[in-house]
C-alpha atoms as a PDB file:
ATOM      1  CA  UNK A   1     -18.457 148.354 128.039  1.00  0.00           C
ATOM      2  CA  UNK A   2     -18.204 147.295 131.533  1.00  0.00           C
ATOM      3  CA  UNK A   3     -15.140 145.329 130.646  1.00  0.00           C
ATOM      4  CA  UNK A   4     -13.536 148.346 129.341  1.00  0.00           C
ATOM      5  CA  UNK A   5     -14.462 150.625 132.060  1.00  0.00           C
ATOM      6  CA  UNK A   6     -12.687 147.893 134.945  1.00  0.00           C
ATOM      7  CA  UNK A   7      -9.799 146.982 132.909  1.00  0.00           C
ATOM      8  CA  UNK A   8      -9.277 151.520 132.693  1.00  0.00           C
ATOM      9  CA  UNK A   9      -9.963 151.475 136.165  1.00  0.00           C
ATOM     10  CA  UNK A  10      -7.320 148.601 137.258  1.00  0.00           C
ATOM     11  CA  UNK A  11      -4.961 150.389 134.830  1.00  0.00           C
ATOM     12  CA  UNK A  12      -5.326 154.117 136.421  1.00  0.00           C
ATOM     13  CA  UNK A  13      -4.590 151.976 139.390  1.00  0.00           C
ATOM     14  CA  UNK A  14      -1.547 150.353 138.263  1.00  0.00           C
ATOM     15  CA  UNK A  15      -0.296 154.132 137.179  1.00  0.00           C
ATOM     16  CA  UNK A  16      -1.266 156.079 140.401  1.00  0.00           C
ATOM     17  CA  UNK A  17       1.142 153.374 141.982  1.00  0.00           C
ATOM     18  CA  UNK A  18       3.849 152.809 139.595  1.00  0.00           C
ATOM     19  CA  UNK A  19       4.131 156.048 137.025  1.00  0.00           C
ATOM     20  CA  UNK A  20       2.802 154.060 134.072  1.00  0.00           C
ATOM     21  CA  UNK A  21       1.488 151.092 132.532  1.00  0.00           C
ATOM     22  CA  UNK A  22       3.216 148.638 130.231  1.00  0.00           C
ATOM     23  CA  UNK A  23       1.839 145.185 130.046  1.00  0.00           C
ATOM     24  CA  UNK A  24       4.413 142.856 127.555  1.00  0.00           C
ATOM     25  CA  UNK A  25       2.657 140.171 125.061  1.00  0.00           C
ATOM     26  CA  UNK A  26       5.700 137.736 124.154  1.00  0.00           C
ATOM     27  CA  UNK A  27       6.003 135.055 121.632  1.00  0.00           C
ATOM     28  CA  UNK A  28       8.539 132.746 121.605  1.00  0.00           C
ATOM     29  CA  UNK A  29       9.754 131.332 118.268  1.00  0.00           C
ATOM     30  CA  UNK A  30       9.798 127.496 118.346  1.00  0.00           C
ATOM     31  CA  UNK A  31      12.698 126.012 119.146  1.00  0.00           C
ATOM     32  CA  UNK A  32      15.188 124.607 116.923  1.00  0.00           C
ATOM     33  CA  UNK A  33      17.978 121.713 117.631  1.00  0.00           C
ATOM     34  CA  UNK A  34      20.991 124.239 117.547  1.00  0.00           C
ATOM     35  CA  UNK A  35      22.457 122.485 120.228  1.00  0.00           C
ATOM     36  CA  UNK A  36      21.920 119.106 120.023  1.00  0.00           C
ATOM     37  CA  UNK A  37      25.040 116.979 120.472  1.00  0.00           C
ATOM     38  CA  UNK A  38      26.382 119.924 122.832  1.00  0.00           C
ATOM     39  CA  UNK A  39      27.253 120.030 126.507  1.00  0.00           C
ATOM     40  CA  UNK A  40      26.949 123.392 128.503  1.00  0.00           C
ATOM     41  CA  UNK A  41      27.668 124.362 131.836  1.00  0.00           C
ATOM     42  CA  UNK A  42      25.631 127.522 133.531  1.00  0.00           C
ATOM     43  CA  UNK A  43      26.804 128.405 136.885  1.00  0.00           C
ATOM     44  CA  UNK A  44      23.917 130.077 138.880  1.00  0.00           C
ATOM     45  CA  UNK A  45      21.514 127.826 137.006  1.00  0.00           C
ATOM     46  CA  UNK A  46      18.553 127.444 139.776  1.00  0.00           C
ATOM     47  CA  UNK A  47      16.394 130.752 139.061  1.00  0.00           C
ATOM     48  CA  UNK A  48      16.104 133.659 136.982  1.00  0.00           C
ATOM     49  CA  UNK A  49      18.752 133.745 133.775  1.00  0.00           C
ATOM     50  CA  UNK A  50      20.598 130.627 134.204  1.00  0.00           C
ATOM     51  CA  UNK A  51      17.696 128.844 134.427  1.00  0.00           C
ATOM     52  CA  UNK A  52      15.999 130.234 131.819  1.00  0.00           C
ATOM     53  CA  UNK A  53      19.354 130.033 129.821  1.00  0.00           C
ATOM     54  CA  UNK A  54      19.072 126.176 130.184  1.00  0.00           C
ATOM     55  CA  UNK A  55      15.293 125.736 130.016  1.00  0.00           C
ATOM     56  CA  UNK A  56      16.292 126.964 126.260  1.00  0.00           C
ATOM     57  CA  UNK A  57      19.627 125.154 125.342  1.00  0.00           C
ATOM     58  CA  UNK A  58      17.564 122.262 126.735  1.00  0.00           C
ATOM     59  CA  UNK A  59      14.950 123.042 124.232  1.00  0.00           C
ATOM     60  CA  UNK A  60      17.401 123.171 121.865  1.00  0.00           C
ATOM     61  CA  UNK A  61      18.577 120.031 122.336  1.00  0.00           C
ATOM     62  CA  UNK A  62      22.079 120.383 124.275  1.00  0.00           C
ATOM     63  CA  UNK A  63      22.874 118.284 127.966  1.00  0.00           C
ATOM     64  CA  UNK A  64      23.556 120.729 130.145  1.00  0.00           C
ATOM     65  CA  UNK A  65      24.724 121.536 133.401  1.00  0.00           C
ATOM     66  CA  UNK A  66      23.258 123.795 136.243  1.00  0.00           C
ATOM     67  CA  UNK A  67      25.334 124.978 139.144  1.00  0.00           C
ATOM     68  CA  UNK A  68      24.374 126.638 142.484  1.00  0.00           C
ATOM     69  CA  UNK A  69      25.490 127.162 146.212  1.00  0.00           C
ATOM     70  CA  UNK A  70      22.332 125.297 147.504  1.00  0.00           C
ATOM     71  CA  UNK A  71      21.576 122.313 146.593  1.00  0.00           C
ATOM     72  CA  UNK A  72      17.227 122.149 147.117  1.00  0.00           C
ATOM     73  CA  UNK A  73      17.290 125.380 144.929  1.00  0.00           C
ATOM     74  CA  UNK A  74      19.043 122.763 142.535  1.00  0.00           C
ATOM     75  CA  UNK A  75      16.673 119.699 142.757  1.00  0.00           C
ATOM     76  CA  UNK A  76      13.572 122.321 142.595  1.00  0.00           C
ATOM     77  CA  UNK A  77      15.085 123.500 139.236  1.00  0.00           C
ATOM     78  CA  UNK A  78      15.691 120.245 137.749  1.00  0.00           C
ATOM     79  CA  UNK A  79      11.807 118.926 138.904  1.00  0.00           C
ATOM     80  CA  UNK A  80      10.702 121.899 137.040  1.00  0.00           C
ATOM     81  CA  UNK A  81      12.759 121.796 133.934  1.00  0.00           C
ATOM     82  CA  UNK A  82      12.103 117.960 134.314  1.00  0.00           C
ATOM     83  CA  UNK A  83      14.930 116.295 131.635  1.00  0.00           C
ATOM     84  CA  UNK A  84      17.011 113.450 131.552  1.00  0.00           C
ATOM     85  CA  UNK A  85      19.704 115.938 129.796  1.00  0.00           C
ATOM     86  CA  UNK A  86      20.119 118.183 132.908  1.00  0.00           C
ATOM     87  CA  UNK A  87      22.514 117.675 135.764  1.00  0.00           C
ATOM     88  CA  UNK A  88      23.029 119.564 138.898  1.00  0.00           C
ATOM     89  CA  UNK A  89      26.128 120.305 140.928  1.00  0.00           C
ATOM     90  CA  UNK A  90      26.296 122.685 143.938  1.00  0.00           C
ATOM     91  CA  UNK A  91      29.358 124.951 143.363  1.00  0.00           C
ATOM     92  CA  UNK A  92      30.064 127.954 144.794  1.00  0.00           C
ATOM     93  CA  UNK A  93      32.406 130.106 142.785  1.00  0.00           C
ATOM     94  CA  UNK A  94      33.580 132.516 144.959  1.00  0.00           C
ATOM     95  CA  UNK A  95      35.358 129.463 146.487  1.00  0.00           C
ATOM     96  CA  UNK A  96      38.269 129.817 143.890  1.00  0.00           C
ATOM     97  CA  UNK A  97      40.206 127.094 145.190  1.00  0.00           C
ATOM     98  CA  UNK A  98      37.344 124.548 144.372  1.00  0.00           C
ATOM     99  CA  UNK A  99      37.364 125.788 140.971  1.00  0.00           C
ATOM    100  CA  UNK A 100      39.432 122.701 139.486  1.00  0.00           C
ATOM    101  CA  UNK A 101      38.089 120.024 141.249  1.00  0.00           C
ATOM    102  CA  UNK A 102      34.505 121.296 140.227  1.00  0.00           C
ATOM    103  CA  UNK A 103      35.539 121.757 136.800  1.00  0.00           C
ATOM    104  CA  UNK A 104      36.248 117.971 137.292  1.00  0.00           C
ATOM    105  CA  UNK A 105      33.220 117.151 138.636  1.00  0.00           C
ATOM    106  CA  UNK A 106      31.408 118.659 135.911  1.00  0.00           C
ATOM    107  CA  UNK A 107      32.732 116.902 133.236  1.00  0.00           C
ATOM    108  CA  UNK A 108      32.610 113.244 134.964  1.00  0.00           C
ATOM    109  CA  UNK A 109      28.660 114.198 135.485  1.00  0.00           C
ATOM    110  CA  UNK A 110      29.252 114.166 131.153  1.00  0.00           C
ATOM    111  CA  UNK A 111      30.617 110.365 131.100  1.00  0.00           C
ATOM    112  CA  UNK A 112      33.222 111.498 128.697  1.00  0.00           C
ATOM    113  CA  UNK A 113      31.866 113.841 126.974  1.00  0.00           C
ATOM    114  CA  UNK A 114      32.976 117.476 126.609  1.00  0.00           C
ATOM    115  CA  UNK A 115      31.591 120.558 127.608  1.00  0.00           C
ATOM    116  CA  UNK A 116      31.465 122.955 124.495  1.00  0.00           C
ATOM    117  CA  UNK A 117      29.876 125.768 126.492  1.00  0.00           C
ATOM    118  CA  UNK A 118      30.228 127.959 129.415  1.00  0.00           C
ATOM    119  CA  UNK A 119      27.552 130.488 130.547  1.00  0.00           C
ATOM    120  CA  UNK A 120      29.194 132.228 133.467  1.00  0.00           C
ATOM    121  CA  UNK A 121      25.624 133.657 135.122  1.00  0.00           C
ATOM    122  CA  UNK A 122      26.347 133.375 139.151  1.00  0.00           C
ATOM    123  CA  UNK A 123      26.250 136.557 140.465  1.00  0.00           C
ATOM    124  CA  UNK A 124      25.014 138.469 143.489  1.00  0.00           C
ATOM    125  CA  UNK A 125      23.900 142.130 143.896  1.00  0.00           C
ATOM    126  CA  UNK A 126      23.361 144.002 147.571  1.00  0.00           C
ATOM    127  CA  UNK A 127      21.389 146.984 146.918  1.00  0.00           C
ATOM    128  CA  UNK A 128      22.894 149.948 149.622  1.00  0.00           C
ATOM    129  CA  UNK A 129      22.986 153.765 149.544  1.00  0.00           C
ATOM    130  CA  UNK A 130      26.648 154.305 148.931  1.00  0.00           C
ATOM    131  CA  UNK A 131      27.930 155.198 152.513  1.00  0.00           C
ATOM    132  CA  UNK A 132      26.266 152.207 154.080  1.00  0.00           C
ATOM    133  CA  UNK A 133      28.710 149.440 152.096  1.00  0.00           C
ATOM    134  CA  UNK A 134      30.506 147.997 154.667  1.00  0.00           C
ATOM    135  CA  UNK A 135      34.056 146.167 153.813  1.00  0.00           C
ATOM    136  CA  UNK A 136      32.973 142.438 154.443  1.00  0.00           C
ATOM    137  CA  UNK A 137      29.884 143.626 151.658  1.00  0.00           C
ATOM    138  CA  UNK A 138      32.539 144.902 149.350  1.00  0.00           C
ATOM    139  CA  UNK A 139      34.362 141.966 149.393  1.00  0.00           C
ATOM    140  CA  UNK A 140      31.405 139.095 149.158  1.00  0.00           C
ATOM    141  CA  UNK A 141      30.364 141.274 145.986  1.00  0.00           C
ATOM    142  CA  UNK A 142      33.983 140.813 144.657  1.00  0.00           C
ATOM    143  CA  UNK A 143      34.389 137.547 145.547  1.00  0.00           C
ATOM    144  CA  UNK A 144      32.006 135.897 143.332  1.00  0.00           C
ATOM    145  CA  UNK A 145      31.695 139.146 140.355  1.00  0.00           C
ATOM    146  CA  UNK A 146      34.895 139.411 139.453  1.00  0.00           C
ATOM    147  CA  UNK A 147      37.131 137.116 141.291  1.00  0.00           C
ATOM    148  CA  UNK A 148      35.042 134.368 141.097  1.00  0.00           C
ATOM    149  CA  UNK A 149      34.782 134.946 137.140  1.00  0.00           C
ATOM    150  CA  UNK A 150      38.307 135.393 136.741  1.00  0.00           C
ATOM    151  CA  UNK A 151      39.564 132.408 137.900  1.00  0.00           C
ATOM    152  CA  UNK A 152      36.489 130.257 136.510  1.00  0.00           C
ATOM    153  CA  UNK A 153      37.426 131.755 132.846  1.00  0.00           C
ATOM    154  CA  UNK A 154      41.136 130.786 133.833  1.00  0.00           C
ATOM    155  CA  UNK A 155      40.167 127.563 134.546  1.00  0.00           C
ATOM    156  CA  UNK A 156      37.996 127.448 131.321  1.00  0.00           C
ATOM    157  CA  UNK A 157      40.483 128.512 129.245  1.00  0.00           C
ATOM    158  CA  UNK A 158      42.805 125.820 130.497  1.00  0.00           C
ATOM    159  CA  UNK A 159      40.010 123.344 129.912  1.00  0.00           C
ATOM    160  CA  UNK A 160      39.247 124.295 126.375  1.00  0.00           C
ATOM    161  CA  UNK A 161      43.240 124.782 125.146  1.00  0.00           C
ATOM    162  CA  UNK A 162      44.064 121.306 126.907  1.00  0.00           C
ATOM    163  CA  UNK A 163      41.346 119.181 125.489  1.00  0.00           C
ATOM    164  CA  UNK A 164      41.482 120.693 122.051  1.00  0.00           C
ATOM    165  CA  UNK A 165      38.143 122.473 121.930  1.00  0.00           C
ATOM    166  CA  UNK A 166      36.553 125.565 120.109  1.00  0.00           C
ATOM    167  CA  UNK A 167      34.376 126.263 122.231  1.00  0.00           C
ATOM    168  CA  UNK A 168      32.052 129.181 123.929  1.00  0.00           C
ATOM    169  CA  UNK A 169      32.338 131.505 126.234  1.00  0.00           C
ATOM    170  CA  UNK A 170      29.698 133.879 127.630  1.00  0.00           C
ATOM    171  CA  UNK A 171      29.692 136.360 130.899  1.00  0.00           C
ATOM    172  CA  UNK A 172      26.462 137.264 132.170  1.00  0.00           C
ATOM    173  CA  UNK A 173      28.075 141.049 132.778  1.00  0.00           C
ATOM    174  CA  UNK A 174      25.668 144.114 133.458  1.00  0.00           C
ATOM    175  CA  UNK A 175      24.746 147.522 132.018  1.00  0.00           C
ATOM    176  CA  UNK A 176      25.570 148.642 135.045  1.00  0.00           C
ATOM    177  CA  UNK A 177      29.120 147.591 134.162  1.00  0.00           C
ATOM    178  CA  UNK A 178      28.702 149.700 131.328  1.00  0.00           C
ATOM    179  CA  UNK A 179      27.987 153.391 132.783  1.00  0.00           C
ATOM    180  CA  UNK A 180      29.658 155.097 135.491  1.00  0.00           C
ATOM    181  CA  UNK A 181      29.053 153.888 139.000  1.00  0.00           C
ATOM    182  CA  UNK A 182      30.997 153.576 142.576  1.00  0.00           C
ATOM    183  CA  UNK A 183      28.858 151.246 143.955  1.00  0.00           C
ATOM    184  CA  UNK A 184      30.749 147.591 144.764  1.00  0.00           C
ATOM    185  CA  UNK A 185      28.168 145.790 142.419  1.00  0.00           C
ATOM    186  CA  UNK A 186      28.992 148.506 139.193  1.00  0.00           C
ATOM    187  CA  UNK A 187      33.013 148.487 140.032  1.00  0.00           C
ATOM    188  CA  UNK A 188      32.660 144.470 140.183  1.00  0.00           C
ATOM    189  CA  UNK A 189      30.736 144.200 136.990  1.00  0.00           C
ATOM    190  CA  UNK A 190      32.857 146.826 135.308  1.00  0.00           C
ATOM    191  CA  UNK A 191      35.642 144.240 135.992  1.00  0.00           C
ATOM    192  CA  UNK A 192      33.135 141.234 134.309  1.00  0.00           C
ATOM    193  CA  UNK A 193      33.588 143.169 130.929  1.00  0.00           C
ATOM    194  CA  UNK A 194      36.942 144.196 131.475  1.00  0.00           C
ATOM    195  CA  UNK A 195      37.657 140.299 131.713  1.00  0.00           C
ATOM    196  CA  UNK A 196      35.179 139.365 129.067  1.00  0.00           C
ATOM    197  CA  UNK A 197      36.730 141.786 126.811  1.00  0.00           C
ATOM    198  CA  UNK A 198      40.345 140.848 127.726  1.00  0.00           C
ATOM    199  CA  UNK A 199      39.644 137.089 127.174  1.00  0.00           C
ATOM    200  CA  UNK A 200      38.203 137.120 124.188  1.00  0.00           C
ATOM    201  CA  UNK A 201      41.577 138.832 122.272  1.00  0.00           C
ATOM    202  CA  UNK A 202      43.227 136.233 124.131  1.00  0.00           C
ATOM    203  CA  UNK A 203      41.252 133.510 123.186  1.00  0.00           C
ATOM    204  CA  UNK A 204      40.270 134.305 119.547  1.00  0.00           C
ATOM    205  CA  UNK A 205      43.623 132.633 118.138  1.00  0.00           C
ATOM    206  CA  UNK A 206      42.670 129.665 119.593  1.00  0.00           C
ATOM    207  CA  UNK A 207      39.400 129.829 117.786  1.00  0.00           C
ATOM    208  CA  UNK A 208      37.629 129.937 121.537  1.00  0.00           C
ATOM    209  CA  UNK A 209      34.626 132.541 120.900  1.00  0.00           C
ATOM    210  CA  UNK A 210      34.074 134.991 124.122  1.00  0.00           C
ATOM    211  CA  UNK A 211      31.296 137.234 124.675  1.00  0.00           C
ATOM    212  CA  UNK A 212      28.966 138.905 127.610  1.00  0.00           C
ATOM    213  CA  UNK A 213      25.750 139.888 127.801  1.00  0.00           C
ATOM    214  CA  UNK A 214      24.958 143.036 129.663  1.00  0.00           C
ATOM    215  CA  UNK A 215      21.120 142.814 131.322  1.00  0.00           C
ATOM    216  CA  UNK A 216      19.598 146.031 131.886  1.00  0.00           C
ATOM    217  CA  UNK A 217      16.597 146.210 135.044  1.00  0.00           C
ATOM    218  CA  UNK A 218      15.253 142.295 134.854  1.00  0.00           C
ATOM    219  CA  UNK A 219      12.893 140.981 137.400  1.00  0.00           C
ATOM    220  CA  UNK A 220      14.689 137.745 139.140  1.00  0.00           C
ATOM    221  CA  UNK A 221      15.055 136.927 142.633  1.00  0.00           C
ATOM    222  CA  UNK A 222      18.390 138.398 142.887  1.00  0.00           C
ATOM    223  CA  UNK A 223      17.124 141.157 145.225  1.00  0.00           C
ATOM    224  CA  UNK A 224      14.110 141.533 147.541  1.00  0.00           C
ATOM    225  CA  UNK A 225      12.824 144.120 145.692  1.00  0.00           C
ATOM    226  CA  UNK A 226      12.232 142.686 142.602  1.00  0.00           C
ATOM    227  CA  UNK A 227      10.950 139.803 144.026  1.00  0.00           C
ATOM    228  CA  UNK A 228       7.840 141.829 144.995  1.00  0.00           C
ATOM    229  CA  UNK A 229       7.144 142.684 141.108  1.00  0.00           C
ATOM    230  CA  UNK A 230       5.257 140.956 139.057  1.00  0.00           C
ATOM    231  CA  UNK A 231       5.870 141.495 135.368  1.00  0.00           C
ATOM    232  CA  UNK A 232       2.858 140.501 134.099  1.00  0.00           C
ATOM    233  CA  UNK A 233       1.106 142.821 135.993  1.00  0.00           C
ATOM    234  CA  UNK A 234       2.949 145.843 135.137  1.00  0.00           C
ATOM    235  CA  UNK A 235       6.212 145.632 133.083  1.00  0.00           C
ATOM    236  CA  UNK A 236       6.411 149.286 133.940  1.00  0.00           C
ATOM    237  CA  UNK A 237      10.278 151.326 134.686  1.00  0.00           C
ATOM    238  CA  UNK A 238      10.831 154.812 134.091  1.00  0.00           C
ATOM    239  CA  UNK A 239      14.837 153.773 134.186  1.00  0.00           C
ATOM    240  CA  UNK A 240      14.990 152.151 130.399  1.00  0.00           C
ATOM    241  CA  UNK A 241      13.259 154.410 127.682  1.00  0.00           C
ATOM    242  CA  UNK A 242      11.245 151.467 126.771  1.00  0.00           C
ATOM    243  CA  UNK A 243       9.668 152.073 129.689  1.00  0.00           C
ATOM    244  CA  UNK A 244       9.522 148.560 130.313  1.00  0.00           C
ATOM    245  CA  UNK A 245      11.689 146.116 132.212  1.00  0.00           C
ATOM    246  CA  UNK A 246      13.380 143.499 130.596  1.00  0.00           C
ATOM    247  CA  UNK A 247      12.652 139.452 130.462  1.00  0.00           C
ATOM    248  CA  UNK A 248      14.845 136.537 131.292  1.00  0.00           C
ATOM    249  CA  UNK A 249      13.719 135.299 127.888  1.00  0.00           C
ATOM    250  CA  UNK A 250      15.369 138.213 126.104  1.00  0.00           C
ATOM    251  CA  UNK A 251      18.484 137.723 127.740  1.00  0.00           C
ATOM    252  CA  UNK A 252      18.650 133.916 127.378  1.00  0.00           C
ATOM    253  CA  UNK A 253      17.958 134.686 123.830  1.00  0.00           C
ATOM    254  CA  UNK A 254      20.922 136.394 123.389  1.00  0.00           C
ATOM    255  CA  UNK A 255      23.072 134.359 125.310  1.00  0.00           C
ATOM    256  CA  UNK A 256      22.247 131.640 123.095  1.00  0.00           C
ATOM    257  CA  UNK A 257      22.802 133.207 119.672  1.00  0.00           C
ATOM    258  CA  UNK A 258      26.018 134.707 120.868  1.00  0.00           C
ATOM    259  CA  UNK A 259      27.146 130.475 121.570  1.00  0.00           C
ATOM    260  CA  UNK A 260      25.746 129.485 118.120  1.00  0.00           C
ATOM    261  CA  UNK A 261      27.456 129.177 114.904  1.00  0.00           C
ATOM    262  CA  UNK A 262      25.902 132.445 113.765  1.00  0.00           C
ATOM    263  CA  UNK A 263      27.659 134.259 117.185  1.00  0.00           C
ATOM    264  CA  UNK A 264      30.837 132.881 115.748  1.00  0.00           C
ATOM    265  CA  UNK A 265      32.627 135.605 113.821  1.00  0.00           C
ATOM    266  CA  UNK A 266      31.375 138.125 117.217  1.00  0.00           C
ATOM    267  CA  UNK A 267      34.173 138.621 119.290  1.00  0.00           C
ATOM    268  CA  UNK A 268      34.152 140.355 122.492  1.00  0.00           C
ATOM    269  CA  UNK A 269      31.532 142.290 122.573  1.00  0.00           C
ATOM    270  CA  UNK A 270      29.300 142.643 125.780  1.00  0.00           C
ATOM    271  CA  UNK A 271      25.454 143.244 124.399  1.00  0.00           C
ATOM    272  CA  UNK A 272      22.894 145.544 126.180  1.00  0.00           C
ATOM    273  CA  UNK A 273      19.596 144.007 126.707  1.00  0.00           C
ATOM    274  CA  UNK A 274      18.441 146.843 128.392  1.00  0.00           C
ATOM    275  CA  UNK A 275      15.656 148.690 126.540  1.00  0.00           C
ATOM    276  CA  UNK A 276      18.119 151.695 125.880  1.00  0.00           C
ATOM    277  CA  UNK A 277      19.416 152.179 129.634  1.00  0.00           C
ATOM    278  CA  UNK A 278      22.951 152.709 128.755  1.00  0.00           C
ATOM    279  CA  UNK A 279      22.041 155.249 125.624  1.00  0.00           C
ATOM    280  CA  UNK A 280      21.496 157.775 128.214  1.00  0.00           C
END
C-alpha cells in the first residue's frame, strides 16, 4: 500500500508539472541479419536517430558508416556502439563542395566495397519566436536542411547510377515539413520532402528505392530543451494525440524497413512517426 500511495504521489507530481503522465514500456523484437553483407552510410550518426539508426543496421548485421562535424562526438559513438563494422568520418554537409571528395572517402573507409545505403539524418533545428530569425540563422538552417540534402542526394544518385547499384535512399524529413509553418526549420524541411519526393520518381527507373521518414516531437539532443527531458520519466506531450513523445527506436525502425527488401515496392513516400501530430 505504501508503494502505491508514493508511486500516486510522484505521479500527481509529474502531472502538476507537465499536464499528464505517460510512462512508455518498449520491447524490441530481436534482431534479424537483414543487412548482413550491406554497407550504409548515416550522416549525423553520433547521437539521437543516426545513431540509433546504426546501433540497429549494426544489429542487423550491415558495416556501416557514421558521419558528423566533430570528430570526439564520433569516437564517443563508436566506443559506445563498440564494433569492428562501424567507421567514422567527420563530414559536414552543409559544406557542399566537400560533398565528392567525402563521398570518396567513404567508400575507401569500405576497401572496395559498396555502399548500398544512404540514411540522410544530419540536420539542425534553432528554436526562435518567428520575428527573432535573423538572416545568418535562416541561412545555417538552409545550408545543411535542404541544401546540404540536395546536393548529397545529387551526389548519391551519381554514385549509385555510375557504379551500377540498386540501392536505398532515405531522408530523415520532419512532420513539421508536413503541416503549414513559416519558420526557417518547417520551410527547410518542407524542401527535404519536396526533394525526397522528387527523387524518388526520378530514381525509380533506375530501380534506386527513395523514401523519408517524417519524426514527429522526439527527445534527442538536437535542442536544449529536449535535452532537459527525460523520457523515461515522463513520455508526456499534449502536441501528438498519443499524448506521448516519440522514440529514436520507432523512427530507426522505420528507417530500416523502408531500406529492406520488404520497403522495396514503397516509393516516395515520407512516413509520420509522430503519434498522430500531422492528423490535426
Amino acid at each position: 500500500m505504501l508503494g502505491r500511495i508514493k508511486t500516486y504521489t510522484k505521479n500527481l507530481l509529474k502531472y502538476m508539472k507537465s499536464g499528464g503522465v505517460v510512462l512508455i514500456k518498449f520491447d524490441k523484437v530481436s534482431p534479424g541479419r537483414r543487412f548482413e553483407g550491406r554497407c550504409v552510410l548515416v550522416t549525423g550518426g553520433s547521437s539521437g536517430i543516426g545513431f540509433e539508426t546504426a546501433r540497429e543496421y549494426l544489429a542487423e548485421g550491415a558495416e556501416v558508416i557514421i558521419t558528423g562535424r566533430h570528430d570526439a562526438a564520433l569516437q564517443e559513438a563508436k566506443e559506445k556502439l563498440s564494433s569492428d563494422r562501424l567507421h567514422t568520418m567527420v563530414w559536414d554537409v552543409s559544406d557542399v563542395k566537400s560533398i565528392p571528395q567525402k563521398l570518396q572517402e567513404a567508400t575507401n573507409l569500405l576497401a572496395g566495397k559498396n555502399i548500398d545505403i544512404f540514411i540522410n539524418n544530419a540536420g539542425v533545428y534553432v528554436p526562435e519566436n518567428l520575428d527573432e530569425y535573423d538572416e545568418r540563422t535562416y541561412d545555417s538552417i538552409m545550408a545543411t536542411n535542404t541544401k546540404g540534402l540536395f546536393f548529397t542526394c545529387q551526389a548519391e544518385k551519381k554514385y549509385f547510377i555510375n557504379n551500377g547499384i540498386k540501392g536505398r535512399i532515405v531522408n530523415v524529413c520532419s512532420a513539421r515539413g508536413l503541416i503549414p509553418g513559416c519558420d526557417p526549420y518547417s520551410i527547410s524541411k518542407w524542401g527535404a520532402v519536396c526533394i525526397t519526393k522528387g527523387l524518388a520518381h526520378d530514381l525509380a527507373k533506375h530501380g534506386i528505392i527513395v523514401n523519408g521518414v517524417a519524426p514527429g516531437i522526439v527527445l534527442t539532443n538536437i535542442s536544449d530543451w529536449s535535452k532537459k527531458l527525460n523520457i523515461n520519466d515522463n513520455a508526456f506531450t499534449a502536441a501528438h494525440p498519443t499524448a506521448r513523445y516519440t522514440l529514436v527506436e520507432e523512427i530507426a525502425g522505420m528507417i530500416l524497413y523502408l531500406s529492406s527488401d520488404l520497403g522495396s515496392n514503397i516509393v516516395g513516400e515520407v512516413v509520420p512517426v509522430d503519434g498522430g501530430w500531422t492528423l490535426k
